[in-house]
PDB file of N, CA and C in Angstrom:
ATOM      1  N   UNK A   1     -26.751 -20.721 -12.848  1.00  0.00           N
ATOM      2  CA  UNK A   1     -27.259 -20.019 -11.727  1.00  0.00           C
ATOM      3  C   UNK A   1     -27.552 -20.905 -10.529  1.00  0.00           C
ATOM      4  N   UNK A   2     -26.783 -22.514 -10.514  1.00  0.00           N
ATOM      5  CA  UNK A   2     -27.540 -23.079  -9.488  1.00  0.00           C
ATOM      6  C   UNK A   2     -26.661 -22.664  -8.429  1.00  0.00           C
ATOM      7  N   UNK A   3     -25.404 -21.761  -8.549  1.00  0.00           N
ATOM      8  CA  UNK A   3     -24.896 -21.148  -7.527  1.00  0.00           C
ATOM      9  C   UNK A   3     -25.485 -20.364  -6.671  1.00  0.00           C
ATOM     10  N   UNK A   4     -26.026 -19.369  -6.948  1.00  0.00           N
ATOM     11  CA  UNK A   4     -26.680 -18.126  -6.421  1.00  0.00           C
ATOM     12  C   UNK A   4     -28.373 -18.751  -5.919  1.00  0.00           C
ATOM     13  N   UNK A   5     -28.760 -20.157  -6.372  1.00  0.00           N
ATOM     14  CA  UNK A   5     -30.097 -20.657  -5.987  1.00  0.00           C
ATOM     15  C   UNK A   5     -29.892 -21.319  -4.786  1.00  0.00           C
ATOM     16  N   UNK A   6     -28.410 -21.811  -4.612  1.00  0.00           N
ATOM     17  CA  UNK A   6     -27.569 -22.430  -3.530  1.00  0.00           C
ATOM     18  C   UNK A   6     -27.432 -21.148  -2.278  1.00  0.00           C
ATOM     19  N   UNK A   7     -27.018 -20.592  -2.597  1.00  0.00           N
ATOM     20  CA  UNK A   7     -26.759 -19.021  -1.546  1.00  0.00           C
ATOM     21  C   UNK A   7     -28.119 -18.827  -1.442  1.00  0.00           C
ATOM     22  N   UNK A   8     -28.972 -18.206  -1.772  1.00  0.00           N
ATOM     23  CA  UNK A   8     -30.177 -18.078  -1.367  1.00  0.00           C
ATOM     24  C   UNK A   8     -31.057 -18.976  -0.125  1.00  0.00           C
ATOM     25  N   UNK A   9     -30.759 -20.538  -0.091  1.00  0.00           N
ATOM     26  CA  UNK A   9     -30.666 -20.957   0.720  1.00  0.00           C
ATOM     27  C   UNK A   9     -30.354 -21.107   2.148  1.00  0.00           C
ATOM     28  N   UNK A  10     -28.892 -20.406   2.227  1.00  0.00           N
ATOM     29  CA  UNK A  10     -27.269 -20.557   3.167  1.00  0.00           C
ATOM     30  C   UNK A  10     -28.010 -19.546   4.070  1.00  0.00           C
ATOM     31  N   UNK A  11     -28.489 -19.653   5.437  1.00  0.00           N
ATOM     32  CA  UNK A  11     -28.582 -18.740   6.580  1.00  0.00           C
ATOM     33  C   UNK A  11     -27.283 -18.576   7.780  1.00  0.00           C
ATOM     34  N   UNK A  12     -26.888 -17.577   7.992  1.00  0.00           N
ATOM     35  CA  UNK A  12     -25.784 -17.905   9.087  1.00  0.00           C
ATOM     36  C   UNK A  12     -25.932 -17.147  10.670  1.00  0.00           C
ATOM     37  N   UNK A  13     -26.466 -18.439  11.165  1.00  0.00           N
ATOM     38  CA  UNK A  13     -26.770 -17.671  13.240  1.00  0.00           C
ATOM     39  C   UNK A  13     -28.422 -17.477  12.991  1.00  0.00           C
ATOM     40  N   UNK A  14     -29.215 -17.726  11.965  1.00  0.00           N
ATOM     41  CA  UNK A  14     -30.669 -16.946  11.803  1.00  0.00           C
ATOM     42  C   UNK A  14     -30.845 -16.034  11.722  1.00  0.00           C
ATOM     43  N   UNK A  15     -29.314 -14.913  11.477  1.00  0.00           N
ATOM     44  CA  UNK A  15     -29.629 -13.595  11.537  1.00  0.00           C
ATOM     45  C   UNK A  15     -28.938 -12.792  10.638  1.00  0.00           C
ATOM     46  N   UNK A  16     -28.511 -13.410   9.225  1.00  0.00           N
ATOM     47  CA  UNK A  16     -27.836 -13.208   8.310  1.00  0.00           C
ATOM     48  C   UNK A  16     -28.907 -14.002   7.186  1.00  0.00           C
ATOM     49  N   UNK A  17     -29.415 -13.488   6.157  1.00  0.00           N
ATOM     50  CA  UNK A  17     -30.241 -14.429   5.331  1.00  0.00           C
ATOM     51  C   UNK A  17     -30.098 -14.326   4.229  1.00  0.00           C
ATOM     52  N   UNK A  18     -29.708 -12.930   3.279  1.00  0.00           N
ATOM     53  CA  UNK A  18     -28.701 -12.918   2.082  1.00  0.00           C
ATOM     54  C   UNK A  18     -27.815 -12.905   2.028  1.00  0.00           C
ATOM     55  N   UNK A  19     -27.352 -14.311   2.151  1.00  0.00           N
ATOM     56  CA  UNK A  19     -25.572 -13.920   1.633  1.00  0.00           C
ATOM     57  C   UNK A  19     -25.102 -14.309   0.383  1.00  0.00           C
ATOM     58  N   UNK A  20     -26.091 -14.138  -0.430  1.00  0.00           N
ATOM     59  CA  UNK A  20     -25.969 -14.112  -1.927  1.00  0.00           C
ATOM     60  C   UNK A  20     -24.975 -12.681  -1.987  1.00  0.00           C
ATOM     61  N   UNK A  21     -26.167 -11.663  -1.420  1.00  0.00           N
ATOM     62  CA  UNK A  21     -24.771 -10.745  -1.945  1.00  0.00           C
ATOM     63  C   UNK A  21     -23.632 -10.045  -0.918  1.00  0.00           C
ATOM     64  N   UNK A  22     -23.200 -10.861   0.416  1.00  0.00           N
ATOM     65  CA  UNK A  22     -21.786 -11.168   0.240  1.00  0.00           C
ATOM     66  C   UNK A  22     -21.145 -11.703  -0.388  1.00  0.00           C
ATOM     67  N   UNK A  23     -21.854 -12.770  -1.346  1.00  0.00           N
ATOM     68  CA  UNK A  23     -20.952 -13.320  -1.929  1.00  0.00           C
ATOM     69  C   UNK A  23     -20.556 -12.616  -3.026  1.00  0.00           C
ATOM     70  N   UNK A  24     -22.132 -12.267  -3.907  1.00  0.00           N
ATOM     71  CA  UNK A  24     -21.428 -11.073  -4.942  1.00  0.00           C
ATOM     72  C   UNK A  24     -20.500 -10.285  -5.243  1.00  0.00           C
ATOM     73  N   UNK A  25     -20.218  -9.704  -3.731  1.00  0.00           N
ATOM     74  CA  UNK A  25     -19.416  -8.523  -3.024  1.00  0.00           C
ATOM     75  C   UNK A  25     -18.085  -8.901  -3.220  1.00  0.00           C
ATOM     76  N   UNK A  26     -18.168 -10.141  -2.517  1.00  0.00           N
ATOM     77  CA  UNK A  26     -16.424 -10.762  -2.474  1.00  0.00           C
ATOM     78  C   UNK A  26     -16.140 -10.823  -3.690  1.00  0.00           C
ATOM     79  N   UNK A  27     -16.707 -11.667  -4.957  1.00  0.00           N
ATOM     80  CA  UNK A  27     -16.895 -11.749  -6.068  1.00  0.00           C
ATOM     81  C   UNK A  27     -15.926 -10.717  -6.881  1.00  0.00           C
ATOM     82  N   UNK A  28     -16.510  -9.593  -6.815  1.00  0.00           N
ATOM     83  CA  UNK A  28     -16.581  -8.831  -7.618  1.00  0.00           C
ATOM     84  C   UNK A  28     -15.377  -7.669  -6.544  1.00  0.00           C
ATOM     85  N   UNK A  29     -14.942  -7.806  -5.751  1.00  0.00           N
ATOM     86  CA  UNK A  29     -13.598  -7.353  -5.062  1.00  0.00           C
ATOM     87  C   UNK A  29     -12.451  -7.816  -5.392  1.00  0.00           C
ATOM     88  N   UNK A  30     -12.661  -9.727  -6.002  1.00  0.00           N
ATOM     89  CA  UNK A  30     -11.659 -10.269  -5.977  1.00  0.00           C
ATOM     90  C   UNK A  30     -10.978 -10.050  -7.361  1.00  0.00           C
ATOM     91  N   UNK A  31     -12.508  -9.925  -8.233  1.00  0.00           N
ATOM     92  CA  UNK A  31     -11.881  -9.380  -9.473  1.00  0.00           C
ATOM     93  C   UNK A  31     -11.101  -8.077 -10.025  1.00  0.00           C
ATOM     94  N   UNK A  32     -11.618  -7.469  -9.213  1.00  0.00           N
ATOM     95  CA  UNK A  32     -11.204  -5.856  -8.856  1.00  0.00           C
ATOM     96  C   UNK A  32      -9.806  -5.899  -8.912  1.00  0.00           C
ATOM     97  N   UNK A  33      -9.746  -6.617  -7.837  1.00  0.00           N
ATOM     98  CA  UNK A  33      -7.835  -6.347  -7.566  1.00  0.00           C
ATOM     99  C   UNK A  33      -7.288  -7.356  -8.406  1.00  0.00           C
ATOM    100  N   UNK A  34      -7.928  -8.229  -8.797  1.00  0.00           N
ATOM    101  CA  UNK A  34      -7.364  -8.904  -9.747  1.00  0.00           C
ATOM    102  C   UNK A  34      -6.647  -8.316 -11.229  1.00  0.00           C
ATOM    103  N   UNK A  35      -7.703  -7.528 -11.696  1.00  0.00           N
ATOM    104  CA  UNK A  35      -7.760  -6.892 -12.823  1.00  0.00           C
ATOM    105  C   UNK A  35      -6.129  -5.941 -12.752  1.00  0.00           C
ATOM    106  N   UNK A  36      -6.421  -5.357 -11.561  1.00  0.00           N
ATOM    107  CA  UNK A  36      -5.525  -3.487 -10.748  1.00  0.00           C
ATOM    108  C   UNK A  36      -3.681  -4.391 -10.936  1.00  0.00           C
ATOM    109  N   UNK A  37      -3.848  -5.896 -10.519  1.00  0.00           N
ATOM    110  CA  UNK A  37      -2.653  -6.369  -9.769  1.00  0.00           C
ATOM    111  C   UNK A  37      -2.241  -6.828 -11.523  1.00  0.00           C
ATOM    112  N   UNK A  38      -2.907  -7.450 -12.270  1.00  0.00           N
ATOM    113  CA  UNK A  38      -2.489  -7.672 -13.761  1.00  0.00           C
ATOM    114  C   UNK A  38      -1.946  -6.360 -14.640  1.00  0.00           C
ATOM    115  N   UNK A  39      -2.918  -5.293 -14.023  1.00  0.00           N
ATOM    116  CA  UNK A  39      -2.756  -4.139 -15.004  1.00  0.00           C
ATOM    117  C   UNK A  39      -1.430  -3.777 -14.722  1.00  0.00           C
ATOM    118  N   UNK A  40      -0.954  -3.389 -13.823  1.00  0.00           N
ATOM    119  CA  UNK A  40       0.465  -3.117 -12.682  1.00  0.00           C
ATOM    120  C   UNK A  40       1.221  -4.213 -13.375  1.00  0.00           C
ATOM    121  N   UNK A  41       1.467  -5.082 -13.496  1.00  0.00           N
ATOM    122  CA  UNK A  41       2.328  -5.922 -13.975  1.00  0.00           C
ATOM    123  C   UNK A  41       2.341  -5.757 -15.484  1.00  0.00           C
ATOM    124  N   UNK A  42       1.208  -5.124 -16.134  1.00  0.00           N
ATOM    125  CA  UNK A  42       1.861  -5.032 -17.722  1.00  0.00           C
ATOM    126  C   UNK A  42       2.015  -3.830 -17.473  1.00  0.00           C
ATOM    127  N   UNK A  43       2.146  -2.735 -16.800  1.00  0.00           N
ATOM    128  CA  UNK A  43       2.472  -1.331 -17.118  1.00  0.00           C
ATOM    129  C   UNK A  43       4.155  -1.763 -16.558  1.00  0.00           C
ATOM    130  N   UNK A  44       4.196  -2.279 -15.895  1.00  0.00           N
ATOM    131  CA  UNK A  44       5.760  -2.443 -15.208  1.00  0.00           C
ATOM    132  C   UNK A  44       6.739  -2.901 -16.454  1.00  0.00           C
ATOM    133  N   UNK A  45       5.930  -4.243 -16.875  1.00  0.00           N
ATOM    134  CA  UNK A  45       6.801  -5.189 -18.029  1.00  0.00           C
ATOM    135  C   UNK A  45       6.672  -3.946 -19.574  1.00  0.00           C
ATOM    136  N   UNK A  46       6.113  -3.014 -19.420  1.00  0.00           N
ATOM    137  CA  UNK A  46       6.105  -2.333 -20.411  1.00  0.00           C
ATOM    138  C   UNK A  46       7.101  -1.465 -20.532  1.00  0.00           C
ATOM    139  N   UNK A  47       7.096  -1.134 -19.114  1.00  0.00           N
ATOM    140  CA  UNK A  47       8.158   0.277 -18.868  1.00  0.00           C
ATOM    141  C   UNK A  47       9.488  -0.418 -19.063  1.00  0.00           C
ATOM    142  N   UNK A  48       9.566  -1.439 -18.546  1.00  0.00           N
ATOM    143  CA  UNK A  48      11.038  -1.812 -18.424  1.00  0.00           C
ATOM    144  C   UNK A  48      11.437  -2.233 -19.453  1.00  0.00           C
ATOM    145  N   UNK A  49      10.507  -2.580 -20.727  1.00  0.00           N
ATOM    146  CA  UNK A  49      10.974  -3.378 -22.115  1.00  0.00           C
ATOM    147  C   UNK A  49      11.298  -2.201 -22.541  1.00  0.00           C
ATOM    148  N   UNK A  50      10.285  -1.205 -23.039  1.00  0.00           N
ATOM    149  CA  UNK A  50      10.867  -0.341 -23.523  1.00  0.00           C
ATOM    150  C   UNK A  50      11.614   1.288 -22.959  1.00  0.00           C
ATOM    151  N   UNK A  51      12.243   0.716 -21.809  1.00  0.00           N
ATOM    152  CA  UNK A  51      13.333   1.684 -21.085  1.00  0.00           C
ATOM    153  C   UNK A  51      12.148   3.243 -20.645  1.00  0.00           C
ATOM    154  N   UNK A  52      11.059   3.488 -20.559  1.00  0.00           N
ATOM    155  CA  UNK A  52      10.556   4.548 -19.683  1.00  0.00           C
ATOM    156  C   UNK A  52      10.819   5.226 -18.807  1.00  0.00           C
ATOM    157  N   UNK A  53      10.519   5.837 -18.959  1.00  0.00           N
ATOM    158  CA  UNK A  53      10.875   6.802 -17.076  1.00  0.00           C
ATOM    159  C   UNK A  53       9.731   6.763 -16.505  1.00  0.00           C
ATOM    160  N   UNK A  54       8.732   6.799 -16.677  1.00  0.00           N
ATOM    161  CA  UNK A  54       7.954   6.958 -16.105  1.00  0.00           C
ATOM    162  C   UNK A  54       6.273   5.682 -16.346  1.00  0.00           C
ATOM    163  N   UNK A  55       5.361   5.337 -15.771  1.00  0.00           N
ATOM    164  CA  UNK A  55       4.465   4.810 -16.037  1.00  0.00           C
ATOM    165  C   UNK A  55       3.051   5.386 -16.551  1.00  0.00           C
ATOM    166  N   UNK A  56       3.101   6.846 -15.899  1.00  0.00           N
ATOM    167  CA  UNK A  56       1.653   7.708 -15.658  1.00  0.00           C
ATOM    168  C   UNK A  56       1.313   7.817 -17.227  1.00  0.00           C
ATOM    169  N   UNK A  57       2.100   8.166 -18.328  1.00  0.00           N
ATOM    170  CA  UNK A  57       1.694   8.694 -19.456  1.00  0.00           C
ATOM    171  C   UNK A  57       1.494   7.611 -20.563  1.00  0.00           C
ATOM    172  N   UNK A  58       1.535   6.375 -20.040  1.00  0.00           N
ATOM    173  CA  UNK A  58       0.781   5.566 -20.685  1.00  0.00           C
ATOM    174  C   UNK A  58      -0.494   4.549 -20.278  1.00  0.00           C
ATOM    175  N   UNK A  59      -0.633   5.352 -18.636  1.00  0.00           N
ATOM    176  CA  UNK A  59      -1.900   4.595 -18.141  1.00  0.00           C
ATOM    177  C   UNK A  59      -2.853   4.802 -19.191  1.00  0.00           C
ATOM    178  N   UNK A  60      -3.598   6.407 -20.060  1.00  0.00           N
ATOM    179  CA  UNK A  60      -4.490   5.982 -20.191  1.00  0.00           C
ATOM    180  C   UNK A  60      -4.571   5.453 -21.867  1.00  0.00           C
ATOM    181  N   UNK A  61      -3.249   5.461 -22.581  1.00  0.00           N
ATOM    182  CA  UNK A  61      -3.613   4.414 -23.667  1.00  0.00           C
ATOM    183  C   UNK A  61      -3.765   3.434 -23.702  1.00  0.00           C
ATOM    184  N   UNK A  62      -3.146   2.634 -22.516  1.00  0.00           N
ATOM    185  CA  UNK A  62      -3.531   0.883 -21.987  1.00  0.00           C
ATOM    186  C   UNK A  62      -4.697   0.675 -21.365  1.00  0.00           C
ATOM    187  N   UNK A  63      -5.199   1.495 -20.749  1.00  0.00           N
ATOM    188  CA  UNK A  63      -6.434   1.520 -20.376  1.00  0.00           C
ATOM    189  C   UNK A  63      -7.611   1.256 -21.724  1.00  0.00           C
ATOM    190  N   UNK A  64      -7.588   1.874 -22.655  1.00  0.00           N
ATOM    191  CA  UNK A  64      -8.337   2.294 -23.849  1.00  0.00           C
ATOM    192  C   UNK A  64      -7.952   1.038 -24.497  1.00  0.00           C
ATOM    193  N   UNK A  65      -6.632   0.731 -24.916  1.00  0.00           N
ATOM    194  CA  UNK A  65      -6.457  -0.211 -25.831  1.00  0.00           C
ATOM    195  C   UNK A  65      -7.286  -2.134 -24.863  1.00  0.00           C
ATOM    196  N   UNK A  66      -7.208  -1.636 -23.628  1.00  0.00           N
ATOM    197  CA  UNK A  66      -7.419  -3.193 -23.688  1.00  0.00           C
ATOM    198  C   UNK A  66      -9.066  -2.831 -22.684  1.00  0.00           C
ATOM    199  N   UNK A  67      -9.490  -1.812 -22.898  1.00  0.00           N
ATOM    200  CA  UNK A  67     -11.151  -1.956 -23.265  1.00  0.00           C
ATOM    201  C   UNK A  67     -11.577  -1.854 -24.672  1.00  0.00           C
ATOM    202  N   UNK A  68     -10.919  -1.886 -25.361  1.00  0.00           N
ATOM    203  CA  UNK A  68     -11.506  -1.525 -27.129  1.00  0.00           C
ATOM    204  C   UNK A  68     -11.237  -3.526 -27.518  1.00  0.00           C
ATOM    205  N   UNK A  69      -9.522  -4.240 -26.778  1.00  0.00           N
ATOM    206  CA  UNK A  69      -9.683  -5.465 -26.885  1.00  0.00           C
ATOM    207  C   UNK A  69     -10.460  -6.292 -25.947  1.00  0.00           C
ATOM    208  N   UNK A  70     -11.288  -5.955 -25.286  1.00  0.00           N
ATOM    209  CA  UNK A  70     -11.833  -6.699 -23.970  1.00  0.00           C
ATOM    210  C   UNK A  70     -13.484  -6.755 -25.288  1.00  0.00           C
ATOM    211  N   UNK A  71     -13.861  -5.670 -25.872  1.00  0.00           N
ATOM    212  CA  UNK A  71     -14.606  -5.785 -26.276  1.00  0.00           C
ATOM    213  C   UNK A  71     -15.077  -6.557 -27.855  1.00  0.00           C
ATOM    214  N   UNK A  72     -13.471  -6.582 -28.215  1.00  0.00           N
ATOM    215  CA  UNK A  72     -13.144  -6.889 -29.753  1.00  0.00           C
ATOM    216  C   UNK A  72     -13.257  -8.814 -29.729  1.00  0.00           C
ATOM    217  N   UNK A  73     -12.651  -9.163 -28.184  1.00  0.00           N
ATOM    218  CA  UNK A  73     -12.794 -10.606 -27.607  1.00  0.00           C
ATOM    219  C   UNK A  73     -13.864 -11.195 -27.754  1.00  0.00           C
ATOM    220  N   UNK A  74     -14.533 -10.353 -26.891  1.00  0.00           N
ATOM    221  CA  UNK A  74     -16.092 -11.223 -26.424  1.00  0.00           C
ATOM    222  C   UNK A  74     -17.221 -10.171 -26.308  1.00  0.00           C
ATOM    223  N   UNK A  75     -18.257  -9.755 -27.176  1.00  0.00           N
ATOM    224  CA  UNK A  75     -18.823  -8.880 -26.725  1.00  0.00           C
ATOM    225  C   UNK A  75     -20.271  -9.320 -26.009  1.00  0.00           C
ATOM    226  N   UNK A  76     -20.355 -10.475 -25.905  1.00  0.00           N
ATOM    227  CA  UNK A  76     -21.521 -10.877 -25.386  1.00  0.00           C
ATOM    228  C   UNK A  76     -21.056 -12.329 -24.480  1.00  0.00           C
ATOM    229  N   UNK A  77     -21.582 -12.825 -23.270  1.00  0.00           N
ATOM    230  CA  UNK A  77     -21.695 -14.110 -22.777  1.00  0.00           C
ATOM    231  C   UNK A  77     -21.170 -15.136 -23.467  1.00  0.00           C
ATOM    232  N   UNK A  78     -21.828 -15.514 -24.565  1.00  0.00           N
ATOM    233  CA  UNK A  78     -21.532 -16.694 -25.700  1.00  0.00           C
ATOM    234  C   UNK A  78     -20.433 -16.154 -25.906  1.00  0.00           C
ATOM    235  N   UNK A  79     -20.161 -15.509 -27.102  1.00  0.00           N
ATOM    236  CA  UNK A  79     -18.611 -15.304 -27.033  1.00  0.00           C
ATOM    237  C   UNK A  79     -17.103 -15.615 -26.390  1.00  0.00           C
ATOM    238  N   UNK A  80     -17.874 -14.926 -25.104  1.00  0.00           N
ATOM    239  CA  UNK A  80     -16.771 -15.206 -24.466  1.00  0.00           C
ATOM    240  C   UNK A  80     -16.677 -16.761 -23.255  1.00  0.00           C
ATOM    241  N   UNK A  81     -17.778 -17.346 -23.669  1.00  0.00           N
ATOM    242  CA  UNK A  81     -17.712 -19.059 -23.225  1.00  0.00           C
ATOM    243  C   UNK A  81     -16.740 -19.420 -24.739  1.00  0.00           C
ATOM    244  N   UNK A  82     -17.158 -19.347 -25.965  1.00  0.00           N
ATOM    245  CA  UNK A  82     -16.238 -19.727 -26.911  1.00  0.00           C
ATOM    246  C   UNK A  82     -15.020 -19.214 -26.887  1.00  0.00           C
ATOM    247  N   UNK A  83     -14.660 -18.794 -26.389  1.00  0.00           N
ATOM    248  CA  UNK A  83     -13.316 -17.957 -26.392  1.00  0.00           C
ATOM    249  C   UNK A  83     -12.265 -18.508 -25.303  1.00  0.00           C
ATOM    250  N   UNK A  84     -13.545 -18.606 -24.305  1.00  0.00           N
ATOM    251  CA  UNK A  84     -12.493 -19.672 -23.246  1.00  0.00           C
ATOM    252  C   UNK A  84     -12.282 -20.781 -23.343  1.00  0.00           C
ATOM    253  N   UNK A  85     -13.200 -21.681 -23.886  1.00  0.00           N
ATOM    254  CA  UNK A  85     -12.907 -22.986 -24.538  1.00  0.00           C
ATOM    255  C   UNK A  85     -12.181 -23.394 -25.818  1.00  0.00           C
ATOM    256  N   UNK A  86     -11.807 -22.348 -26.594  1.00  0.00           N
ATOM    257  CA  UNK A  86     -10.907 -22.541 -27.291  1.00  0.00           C
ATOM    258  C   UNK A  86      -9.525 -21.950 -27.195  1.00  0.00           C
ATOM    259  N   UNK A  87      -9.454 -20.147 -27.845  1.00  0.00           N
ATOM    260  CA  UNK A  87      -8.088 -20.041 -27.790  1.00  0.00           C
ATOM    261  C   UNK A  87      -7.954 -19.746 -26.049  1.00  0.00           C
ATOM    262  N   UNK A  88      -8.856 -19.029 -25.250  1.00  0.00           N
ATOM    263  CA  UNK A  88      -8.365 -18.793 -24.060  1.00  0.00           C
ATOM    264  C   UNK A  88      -7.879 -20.409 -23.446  1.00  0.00           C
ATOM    265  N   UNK A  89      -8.244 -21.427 -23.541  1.00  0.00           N
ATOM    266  CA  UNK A  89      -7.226 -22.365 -23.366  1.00  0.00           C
ATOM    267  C   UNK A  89      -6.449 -22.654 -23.318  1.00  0.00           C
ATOM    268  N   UNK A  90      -5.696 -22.396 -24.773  1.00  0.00           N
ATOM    269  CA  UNK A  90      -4.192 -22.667 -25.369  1.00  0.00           C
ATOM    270  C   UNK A  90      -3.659 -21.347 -24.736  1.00  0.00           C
ATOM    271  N   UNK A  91      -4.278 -20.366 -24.621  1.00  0.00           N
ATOM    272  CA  UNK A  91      -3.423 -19.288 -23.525  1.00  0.00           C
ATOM    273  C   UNK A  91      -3.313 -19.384 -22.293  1.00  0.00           C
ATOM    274  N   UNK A  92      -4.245 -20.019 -21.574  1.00  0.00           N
ATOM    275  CA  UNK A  92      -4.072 -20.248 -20.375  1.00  0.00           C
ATOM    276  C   UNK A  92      -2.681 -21.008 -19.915  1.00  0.00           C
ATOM    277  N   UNK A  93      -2.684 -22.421 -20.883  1.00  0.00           N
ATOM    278  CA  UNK A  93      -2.284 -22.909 -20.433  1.00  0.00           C
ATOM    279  C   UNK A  93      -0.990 -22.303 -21.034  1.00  0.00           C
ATOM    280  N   UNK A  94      -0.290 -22.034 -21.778  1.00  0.00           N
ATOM    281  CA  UNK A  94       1.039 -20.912 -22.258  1.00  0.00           C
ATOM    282  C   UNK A  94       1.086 -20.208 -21.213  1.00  0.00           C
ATOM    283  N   UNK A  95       0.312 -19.231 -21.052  1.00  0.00           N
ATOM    284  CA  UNK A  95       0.687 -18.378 -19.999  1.00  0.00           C
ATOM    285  C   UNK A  95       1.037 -18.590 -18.594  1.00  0.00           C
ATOM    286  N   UNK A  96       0.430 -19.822 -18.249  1.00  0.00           N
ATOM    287  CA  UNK A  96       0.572 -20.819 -16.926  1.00  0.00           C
ATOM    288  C   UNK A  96       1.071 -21.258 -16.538  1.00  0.00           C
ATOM    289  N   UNK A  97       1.845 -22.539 -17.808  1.00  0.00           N
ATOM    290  CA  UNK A  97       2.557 -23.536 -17.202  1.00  0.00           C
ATOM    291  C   UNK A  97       4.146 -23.659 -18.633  1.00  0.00           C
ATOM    292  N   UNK A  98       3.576 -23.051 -19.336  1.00  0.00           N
ATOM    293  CA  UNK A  98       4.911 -23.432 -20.268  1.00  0.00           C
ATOM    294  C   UNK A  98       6.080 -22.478 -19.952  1.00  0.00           C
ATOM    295  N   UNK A  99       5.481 -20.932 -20.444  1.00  0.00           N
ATOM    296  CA  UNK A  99       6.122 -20.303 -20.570  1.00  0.00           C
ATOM    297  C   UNK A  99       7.323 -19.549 -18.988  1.00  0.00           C
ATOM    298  N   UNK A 100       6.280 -20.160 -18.135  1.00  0.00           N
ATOM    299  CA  UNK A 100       6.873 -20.216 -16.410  1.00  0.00           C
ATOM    300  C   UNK A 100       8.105 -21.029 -16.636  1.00  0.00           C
ATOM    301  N   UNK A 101       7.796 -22.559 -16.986  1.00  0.00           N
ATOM    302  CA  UNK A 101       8.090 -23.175 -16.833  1.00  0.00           C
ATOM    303  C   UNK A 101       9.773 -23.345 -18.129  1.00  0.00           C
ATOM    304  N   UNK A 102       9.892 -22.455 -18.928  1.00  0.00           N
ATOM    305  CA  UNK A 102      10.925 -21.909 -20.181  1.00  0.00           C
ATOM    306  C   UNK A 102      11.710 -20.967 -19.421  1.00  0.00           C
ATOM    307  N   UNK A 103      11.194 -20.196 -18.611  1.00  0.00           N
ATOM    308  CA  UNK A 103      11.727 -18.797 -17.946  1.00  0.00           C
ATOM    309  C   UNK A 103      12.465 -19.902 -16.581  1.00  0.00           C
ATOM    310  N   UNK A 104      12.157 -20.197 -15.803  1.00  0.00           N
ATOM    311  CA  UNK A 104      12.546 -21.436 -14.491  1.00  0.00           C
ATOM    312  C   UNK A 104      13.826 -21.910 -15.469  1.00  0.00           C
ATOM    313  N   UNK A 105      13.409 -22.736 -16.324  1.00  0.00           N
ATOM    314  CA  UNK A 105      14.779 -23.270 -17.173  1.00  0.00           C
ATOM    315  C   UNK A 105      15.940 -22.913 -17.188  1.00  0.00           C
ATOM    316  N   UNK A 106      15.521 -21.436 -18.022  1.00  0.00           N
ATOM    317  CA  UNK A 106      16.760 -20.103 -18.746  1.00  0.00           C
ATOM    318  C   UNK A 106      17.670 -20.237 -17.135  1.00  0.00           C
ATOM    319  N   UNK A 107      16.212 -19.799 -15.792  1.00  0.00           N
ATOM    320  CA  UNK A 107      16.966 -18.730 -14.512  1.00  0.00           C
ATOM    321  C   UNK A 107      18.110 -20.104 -14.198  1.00  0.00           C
ATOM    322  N   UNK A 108      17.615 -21.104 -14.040  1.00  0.00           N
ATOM    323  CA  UNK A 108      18.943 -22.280 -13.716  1.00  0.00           C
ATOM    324  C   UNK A 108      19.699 -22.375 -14.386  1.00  0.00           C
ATOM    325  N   UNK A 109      19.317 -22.513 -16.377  1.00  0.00           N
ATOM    326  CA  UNK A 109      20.458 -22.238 -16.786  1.00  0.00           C
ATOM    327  C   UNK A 109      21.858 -21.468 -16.735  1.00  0.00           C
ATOM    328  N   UNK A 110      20.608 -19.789 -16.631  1.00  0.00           N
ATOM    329  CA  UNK A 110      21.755 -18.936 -16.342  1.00  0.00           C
ATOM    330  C   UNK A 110      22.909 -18.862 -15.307  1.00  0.00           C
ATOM    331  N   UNK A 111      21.796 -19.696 -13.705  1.00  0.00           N
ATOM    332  CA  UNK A 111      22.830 -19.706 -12.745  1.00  0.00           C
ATOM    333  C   UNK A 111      24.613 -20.403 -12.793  1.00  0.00           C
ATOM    334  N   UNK A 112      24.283 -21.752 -13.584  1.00  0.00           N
ATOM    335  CA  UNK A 112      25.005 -22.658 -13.974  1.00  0.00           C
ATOM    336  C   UNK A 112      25.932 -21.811 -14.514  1.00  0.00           C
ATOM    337  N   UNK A 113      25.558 -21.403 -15.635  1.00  0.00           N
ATOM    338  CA  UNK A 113      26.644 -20.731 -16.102  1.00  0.00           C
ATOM    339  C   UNK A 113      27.523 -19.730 -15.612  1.00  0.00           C
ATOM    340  N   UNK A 114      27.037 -18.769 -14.838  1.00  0.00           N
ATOM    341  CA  UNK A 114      27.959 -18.030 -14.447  1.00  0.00           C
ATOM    342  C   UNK A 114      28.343 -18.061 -12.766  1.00  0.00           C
TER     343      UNK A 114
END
């Protein structure tokens, strides 16, 4: 919390004095669309793996399934500090830098070849 003890501090012009919760605000916007712009990308990679027509009729089982796993993860603070320090690690970094970096490979490979 020595973040938010830091903001509490921060005045801007003398006429702005919480901007703890602008910051909150931004915070919690950035995650927002964060969440909306991930979700969109697995409903897309879903549809197209398994040939769909459409996206709407599986919003709300993905919705359900990955709040039932959001909760199965981490259901408390602790948890989910252990979770990021271990396997969310080895996923991060898979999801980040390898598996980008396997797919980049293939796309040059493929160019080469044909």
């Amino acid at each position: 919390q020595p973040y938010f003890s830091a903001l509490k501090n921060i005045e801007l012009f003398t006429v702005i004095e919480r901007v703890e919760a602008l910051a909150i605000t931004f915070w919690l916007v950035t995650d927002i669309v964060l969440i909306v712009v991930l979700f969109y990308i697995a409903t897309t990679l879903i549809k197209r793996i398994f040939n769909l027509p459409s996206r709407e009729k599986m919003l709300t089982p993905l919705l359900f399934l990955e709040y039932v796993l959001s909760l199965y993860i981490a259901s408390s603070l602790f948890e989910l500090e252990k979770y990021s320090r271990g396997i969310g690690s080895i996923l991060y970094i898979s999801f980040g830098i390898i598996i980008p970096f396997i797919l980049y490979v293939i796309g040059k490979f493929r160019k080469v070849i044909s």
